[in-house]
PDB file of N, CA and C in Angstrom:
ATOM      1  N   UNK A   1     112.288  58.234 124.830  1.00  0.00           N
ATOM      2  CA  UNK A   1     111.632  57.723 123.642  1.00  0.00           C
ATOM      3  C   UNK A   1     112.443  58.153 122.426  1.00  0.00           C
ATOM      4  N   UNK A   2     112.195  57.526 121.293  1.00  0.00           N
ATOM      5  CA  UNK A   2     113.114  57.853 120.034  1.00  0.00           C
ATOM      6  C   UNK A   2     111.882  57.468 118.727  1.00  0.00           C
ATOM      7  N   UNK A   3     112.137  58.683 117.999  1.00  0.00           N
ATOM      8  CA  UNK A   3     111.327  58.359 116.451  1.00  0.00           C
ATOM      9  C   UNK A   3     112.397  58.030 115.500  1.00  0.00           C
ATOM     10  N   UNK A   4     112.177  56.666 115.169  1.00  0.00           N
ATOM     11  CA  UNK A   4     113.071  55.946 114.264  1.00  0.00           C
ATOM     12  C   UNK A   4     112.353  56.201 112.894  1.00  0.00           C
ATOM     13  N   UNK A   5     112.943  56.566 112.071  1.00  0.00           N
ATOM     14  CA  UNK A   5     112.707  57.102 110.232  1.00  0.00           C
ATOM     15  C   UNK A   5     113.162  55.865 109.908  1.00  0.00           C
ATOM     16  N   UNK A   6     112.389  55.543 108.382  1.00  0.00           N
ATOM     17  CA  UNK A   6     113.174  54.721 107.887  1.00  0.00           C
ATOM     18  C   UNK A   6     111.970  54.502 106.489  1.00  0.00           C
ATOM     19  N   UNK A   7     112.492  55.046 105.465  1.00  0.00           N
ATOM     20  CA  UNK A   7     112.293  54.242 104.396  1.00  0.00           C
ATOM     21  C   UNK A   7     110.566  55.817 104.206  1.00  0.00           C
ATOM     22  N   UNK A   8     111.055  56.830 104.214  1.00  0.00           N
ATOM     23  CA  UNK A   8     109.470  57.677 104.101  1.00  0.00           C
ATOM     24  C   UNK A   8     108.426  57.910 105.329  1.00  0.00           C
ATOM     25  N   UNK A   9     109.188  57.043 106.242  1.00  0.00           N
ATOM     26  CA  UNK A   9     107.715  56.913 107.288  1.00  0.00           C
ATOM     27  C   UNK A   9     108.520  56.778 108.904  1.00  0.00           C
ATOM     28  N   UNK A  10     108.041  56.889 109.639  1.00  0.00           N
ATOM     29  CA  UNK A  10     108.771  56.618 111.443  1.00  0.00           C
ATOM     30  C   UNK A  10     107.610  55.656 112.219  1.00  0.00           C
ATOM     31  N   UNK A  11     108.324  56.076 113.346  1.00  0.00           N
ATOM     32  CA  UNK A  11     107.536  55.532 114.346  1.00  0.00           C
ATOM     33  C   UNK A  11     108.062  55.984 115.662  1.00  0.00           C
ATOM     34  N   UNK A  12     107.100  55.897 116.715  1.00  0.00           N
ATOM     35  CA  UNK A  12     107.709  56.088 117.973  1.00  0.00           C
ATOM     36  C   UNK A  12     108.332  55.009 119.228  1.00  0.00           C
ATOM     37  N   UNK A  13     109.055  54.744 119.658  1.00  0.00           N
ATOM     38  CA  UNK A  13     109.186  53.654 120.301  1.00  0.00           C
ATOM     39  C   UNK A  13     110.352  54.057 121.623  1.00  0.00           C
ATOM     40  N   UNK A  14     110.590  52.922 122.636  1.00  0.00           N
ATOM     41  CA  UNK A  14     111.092  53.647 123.659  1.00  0.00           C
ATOM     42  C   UNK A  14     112.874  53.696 123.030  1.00  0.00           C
ATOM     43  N   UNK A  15     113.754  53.811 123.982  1.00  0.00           N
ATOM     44  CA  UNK A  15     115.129  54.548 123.928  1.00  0.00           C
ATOM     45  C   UNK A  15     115.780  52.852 123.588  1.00  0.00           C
ATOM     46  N   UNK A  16     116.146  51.826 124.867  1.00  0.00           N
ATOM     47  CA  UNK A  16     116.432  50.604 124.595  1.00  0.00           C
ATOM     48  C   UNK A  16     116.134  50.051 123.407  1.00  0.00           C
ATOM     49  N   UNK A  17     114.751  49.749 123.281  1.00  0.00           N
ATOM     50  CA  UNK A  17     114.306  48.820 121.731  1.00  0.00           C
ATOM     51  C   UNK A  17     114.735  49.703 120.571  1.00  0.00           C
ATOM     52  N   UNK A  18     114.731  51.098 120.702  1.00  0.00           N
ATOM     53  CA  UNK A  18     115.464  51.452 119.139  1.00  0.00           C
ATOM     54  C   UNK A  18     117.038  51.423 119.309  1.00  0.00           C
ATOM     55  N   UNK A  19     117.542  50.894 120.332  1.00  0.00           N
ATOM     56  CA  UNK A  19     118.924  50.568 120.446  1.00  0.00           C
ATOM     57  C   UNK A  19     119.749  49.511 119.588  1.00  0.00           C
ATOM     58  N   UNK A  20     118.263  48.768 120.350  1.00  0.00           N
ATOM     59  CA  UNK A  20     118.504  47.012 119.995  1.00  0.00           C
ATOM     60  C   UNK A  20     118.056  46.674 118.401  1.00  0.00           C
ATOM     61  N   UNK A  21     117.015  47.826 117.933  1.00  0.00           N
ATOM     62  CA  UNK A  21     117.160  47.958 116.695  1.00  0.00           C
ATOM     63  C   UNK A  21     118.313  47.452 115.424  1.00  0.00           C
ATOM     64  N   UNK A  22     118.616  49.106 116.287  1.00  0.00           N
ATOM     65  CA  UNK A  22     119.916  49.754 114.944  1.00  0.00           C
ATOM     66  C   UNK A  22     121.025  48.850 115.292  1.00  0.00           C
ATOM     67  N   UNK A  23     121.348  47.898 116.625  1.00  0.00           N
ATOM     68  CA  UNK A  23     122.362  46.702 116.629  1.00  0.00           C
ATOM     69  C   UNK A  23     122.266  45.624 115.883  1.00  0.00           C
ATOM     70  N   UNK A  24     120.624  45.392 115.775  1.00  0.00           N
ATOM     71  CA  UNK A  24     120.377  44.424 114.667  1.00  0.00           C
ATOM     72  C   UNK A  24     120.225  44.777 113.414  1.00  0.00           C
ATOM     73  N   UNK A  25     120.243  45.952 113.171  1.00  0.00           N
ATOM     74  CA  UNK A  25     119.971  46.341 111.531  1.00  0.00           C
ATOM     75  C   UNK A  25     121.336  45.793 111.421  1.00  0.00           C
ATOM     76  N   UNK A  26     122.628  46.551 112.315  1.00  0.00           N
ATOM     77  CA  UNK A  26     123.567  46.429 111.756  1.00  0.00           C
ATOM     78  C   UNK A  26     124.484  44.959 111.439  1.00  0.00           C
ATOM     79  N   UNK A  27     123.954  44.022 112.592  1.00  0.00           N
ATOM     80  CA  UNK A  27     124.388  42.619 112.660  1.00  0.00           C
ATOM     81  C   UNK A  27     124.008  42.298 111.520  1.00  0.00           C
ATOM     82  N   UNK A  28     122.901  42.435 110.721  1.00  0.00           N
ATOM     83  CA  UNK A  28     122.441  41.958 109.724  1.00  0.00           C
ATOM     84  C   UNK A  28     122.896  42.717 108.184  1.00  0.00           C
ATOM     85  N   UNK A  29     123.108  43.864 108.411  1.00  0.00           N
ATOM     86  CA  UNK A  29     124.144  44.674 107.253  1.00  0.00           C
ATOM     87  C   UNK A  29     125.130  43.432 106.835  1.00  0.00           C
ATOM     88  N   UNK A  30     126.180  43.649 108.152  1.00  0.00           N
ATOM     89  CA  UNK A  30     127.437  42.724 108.269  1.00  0.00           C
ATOM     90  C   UNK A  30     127.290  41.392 107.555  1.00  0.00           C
ATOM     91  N   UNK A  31     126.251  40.765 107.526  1.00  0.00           N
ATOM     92  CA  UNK A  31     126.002  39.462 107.248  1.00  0.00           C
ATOM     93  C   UNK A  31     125.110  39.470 105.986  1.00  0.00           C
ATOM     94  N   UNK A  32     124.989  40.672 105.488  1.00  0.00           N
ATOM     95  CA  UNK A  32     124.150  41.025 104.285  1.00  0.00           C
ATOM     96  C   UNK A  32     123.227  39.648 104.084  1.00  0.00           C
ATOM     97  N   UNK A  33     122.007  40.314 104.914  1.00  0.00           N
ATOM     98  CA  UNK A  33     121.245  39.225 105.652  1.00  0.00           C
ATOM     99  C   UNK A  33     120.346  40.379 105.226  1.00  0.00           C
ATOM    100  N   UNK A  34     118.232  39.797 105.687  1.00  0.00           N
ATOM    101  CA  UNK A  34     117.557  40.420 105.735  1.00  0.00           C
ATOM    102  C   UNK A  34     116.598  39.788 106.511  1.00  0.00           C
ATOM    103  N   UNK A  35     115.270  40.622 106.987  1.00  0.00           N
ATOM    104  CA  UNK A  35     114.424  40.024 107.972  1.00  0.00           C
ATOM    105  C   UNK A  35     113.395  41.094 108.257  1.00  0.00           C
ATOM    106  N   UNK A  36     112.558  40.795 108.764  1.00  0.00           N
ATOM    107  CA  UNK A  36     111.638  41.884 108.785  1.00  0.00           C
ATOM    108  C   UNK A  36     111.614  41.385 110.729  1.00  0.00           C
ATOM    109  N   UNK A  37     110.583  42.637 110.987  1.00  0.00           N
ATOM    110  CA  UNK A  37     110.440  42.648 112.442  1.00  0.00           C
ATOM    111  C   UNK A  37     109.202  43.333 113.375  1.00  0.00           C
ATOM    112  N   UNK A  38     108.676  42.788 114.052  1.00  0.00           N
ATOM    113  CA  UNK A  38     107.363  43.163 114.553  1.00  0.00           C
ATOM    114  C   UNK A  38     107.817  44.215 116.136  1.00  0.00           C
ATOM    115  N   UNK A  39     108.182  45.584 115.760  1.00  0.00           N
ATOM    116  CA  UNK A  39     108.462  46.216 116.880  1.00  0.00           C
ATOM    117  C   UNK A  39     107.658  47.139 117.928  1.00  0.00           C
ATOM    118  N   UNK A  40     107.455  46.638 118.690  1.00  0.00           N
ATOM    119  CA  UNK A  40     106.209  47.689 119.938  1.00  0.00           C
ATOM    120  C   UNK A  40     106.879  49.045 119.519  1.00  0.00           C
ATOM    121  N   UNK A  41     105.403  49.778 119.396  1.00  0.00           N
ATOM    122  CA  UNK A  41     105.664  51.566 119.244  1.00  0.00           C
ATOM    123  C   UNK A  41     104.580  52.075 120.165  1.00  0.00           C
ATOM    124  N   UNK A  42     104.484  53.236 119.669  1.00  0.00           N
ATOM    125  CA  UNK A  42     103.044  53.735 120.470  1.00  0.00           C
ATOM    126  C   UNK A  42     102.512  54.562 119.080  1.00  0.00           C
ATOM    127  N   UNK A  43     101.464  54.591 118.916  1.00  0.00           N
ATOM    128  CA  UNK A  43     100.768  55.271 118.190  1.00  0.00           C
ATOM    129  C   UNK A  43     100.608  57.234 118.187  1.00  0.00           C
ATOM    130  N   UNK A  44      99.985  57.587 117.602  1.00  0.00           N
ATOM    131  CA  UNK A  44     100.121  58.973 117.627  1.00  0.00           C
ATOM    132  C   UNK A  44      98.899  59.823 119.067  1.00  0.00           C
ATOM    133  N   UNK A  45      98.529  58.490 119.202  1.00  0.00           N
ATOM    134  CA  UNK A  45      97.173  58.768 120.183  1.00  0.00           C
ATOM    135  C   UNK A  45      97.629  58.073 121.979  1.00  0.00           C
ATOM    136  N   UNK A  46      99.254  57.826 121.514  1.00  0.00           N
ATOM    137  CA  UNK A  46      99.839  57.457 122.864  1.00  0.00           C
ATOM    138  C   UNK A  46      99.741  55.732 123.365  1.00  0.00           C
ATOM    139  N   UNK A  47      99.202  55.053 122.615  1.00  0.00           N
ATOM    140  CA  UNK A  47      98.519  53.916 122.626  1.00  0.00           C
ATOM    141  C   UNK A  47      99.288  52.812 122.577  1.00  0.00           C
ATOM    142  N   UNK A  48     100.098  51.759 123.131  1.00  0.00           N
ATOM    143  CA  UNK A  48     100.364  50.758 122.718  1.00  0.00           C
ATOM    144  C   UNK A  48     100.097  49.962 121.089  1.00  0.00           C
ATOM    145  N   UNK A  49     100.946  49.815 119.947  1.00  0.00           N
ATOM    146  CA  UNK A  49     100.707  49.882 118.702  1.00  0.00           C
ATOM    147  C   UNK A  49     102.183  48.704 118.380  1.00  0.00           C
ATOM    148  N   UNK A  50     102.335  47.979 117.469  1.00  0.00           N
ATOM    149  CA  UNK A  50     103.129  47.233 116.645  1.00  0.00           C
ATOM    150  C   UNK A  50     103.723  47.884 115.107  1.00  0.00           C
ATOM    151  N   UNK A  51     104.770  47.874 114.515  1.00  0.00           N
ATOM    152  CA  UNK A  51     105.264  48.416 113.344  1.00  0.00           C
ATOM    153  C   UNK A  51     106.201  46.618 112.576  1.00  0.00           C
ATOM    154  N   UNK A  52     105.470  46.699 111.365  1.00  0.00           N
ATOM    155  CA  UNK A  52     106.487  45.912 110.835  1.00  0.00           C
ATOM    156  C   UNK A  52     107.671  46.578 110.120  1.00  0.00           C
ATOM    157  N   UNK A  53     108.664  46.007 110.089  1.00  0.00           N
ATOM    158  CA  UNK A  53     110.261  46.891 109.610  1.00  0.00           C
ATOM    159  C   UNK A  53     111.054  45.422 109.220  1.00  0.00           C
ATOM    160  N   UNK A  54     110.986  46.189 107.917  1.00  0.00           N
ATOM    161  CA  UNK A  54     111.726  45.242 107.093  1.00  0.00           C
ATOM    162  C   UNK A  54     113.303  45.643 106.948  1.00  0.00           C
ATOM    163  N   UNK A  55     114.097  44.922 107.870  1.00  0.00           N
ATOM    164  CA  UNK A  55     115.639  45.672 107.544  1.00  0.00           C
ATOM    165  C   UNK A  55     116.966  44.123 106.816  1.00  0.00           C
ATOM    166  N   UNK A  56     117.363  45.127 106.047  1.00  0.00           N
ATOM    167  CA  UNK A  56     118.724  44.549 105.720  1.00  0.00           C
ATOM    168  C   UNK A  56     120.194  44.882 105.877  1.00  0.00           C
ATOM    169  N   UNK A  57     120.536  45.036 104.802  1.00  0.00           N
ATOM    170  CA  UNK A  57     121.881  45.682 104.380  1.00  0.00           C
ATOM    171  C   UNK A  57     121.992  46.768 103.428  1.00  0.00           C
ATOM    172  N   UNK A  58     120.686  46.834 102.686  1.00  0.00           N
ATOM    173  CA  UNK A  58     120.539  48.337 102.537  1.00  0.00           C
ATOM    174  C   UNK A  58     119.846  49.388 103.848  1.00  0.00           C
ATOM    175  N   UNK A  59     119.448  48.738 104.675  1.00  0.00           N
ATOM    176  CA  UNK A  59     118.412  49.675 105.415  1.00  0.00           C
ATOM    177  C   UNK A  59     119.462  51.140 105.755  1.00  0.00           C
ATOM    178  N   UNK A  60     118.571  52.128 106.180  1.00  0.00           N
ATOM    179  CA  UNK A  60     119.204  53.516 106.367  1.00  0.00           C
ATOM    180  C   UNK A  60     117.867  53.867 107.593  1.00  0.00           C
ATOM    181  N   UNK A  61     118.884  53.349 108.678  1.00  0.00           N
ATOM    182  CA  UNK A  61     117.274  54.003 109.838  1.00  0.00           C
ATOM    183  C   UNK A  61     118.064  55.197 111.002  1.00  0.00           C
ATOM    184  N   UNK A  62     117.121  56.110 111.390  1.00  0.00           N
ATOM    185  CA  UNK A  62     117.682  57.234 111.733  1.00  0.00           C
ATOM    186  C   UNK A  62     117.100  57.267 113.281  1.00  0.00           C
ATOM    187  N   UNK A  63     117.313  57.378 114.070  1.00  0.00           N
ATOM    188  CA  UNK A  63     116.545  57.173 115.721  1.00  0.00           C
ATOM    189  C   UNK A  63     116.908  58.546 115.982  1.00  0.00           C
ATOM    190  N   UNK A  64     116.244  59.443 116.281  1.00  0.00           N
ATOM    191  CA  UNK A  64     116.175  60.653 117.275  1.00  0.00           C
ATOM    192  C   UNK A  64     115.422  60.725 118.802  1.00  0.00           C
ATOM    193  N   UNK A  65     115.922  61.972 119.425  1.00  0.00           N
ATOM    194  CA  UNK A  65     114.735  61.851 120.267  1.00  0.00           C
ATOM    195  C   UNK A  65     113.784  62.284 120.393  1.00  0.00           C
ATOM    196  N   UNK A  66     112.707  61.511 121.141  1.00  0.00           N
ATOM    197  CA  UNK A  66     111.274  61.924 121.297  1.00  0.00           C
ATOM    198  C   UNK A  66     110.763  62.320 122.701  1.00  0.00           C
ATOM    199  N   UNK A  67     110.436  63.614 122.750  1.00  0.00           N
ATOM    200  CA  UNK A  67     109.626  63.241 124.359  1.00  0.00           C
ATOM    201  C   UNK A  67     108.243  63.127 123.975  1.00  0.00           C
ATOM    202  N   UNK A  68     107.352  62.117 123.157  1.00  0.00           N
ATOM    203  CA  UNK A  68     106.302  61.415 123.318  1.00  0.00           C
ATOM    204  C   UNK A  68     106.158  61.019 124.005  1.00  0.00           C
ATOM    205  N   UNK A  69     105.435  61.496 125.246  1.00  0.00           N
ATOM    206  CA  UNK A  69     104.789  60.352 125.955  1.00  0.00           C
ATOM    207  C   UNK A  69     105.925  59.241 127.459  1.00  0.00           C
ATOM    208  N   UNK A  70     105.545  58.718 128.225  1.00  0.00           N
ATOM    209  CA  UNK A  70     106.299  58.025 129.106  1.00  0.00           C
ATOM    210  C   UNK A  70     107.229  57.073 128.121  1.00  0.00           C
ATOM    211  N   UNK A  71     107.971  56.522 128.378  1.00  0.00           N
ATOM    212  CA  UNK A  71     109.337  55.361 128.061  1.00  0.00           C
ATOM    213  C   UNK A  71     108.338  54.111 127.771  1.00  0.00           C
ATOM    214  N   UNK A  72     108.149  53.932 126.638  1.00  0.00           N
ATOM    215  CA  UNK A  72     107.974  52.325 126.423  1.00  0.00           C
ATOM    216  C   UNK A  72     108.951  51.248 126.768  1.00  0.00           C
ATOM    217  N   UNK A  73     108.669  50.049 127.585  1.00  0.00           N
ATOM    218  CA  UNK A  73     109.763  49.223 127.654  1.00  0.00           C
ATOM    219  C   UNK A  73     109.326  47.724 127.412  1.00  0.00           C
ATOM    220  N   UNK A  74     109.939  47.316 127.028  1.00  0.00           N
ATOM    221  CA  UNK A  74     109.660  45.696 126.326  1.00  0.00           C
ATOM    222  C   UNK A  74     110.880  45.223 126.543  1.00  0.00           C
ATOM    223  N   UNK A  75     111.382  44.771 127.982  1.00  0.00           N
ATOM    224  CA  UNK A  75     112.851  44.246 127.822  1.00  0.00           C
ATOM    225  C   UNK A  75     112.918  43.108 127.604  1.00  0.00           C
ATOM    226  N   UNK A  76     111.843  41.910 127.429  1.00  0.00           N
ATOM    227  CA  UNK A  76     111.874  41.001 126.898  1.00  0.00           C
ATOM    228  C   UNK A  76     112.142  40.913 125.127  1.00  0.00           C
ATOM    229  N   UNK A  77     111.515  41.640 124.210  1.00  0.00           N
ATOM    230  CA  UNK A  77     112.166  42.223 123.108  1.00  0.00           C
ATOM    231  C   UNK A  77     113.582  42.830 122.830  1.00  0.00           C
ATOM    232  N   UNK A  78     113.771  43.617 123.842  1.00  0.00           N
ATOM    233  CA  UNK A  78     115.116  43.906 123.534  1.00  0.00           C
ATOM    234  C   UNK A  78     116.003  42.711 123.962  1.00  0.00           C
ATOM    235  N   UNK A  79     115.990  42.073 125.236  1.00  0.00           N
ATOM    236  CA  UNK A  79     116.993  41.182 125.294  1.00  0.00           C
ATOM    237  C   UNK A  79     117.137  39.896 124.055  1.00  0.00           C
ATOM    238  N   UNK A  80     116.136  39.635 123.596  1.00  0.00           N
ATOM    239  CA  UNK A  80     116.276  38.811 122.352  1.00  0.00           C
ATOM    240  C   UNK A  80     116.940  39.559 121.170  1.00  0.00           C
ATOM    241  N   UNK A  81     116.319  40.867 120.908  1.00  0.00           N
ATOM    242  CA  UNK A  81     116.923  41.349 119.865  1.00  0.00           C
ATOM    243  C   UNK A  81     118.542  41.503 120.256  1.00  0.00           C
ATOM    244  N   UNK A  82     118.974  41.836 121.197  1.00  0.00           N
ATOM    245  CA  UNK A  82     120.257  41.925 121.556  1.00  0.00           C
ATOM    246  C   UNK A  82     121.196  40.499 120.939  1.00  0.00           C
ATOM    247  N   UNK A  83     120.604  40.152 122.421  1.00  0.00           N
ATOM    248  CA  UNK A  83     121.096  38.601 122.078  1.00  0.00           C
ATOM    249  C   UNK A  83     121.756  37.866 120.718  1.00  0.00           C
ATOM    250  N   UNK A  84     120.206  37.826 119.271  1.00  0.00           N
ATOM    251  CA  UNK A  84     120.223  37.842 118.335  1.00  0.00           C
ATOM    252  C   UNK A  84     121.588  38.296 117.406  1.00  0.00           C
ATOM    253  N   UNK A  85     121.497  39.872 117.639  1.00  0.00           N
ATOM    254  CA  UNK A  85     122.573  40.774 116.961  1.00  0.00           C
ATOM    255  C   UNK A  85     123.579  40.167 117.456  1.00  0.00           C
ATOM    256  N   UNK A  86     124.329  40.240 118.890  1.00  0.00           N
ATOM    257  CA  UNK A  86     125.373  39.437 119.075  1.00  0.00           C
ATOM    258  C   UNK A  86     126.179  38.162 118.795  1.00  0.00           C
ATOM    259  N   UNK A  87     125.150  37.360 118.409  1.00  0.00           N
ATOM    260  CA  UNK A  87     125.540  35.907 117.863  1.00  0.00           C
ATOM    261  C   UNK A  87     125.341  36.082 116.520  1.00  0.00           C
ATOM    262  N   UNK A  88     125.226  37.135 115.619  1.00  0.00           N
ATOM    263  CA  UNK A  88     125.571  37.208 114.474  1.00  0.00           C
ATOM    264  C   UNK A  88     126.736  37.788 114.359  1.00  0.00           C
ATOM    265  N   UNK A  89     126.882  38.734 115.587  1.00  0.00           N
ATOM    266  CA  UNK A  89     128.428  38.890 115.364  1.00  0.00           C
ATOM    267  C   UNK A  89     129.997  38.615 115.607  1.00  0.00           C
ATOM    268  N   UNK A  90     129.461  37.762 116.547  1.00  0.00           N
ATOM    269  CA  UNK A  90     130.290  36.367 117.060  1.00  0.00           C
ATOM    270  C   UNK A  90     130.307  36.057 115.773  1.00  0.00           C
ATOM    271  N   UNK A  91     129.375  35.204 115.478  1.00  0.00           N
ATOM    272  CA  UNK A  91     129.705  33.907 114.461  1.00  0.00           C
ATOM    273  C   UNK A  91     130.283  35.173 113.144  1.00  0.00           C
ATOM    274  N   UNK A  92     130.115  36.046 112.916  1.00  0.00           N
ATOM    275  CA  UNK A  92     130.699  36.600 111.440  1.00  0.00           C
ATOM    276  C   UNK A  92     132.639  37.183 111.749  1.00  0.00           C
ATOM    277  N   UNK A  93     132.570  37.036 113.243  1.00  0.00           N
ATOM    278  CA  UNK A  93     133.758  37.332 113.351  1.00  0.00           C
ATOM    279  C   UNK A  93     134.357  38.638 113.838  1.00  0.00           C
ATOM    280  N   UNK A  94     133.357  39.356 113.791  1.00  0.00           N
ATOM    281  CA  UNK A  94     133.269  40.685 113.948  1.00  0.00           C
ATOM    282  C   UNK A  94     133.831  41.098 114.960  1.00  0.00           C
ATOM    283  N   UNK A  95     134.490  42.672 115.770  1.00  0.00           N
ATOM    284  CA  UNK A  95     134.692  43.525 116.656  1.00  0.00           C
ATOM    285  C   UNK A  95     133.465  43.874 116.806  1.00  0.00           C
ATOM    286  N   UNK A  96     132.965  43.056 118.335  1.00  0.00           N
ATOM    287  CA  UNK A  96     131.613  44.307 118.722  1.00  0.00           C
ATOM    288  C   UNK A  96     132.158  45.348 119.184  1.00  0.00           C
ATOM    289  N   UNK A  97     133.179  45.283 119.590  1.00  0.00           N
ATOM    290  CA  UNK A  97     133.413  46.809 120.005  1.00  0.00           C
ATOM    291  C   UNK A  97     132.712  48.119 119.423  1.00  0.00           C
ATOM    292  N   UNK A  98     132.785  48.116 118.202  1.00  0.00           N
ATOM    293  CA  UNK A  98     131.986  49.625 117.816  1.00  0.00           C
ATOM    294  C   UNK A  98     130.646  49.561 117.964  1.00  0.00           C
ATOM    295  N   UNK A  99     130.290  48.587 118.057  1.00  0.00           N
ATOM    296  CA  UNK A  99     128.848  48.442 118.139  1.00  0.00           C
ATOM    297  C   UNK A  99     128.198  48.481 119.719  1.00  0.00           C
ATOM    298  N   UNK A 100     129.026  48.679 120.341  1.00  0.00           N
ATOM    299  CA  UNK A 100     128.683  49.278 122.517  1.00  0.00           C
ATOM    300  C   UNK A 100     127.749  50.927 122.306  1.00  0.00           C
TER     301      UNK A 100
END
């Protein structure tokens, strides 16, 4: 699990989806783009919970780890968010390389 900071406040969420996150914060830096995003967390009571996250090209988000609780997984979320980030960085031209 990982508590992603961002902007005064966190959240908890599993290891993958804050991966696929910070790939899309950054696809979207690159493209000084913005978007907000509806990401599965768990609550403080362990609970299945949603976070909206508004990221751009200013965003500054920080993922640590958490042992909250079992591994949340939503690989249907992450593979889109992946996906997503990648074809922004195709089309901008980019080296994904740093971004593995």
């Amino acid at each position: 699990m990982r508590r992603v900071a961002y902007a005064g406040g966190s959240f908890v969420t599993g290891n993958a989806i804050a991966e696929a996150i910070m790939l899309y914060a950054t696809s979207l830096g690159n493209a000084e783009q913005a978007t907000f995003l509806t990401v599965p967390t768990v609550n403080e009571d362990g609970e299945p919970a949603d976070a909206l996250l508004l990221i751009g090209p200013a965003s500054q988000l920080l993922a640590t780890h958490s042992s909250f609780g079992p591994e949340l997984e939503r690989p249907e979320f992450v593979e889109r968010l992946r996906a997503e980030a990648e074809r922004r960085i195709r089309d901008a031209g980019i080296d994904p390389t740093p971004f593995a």
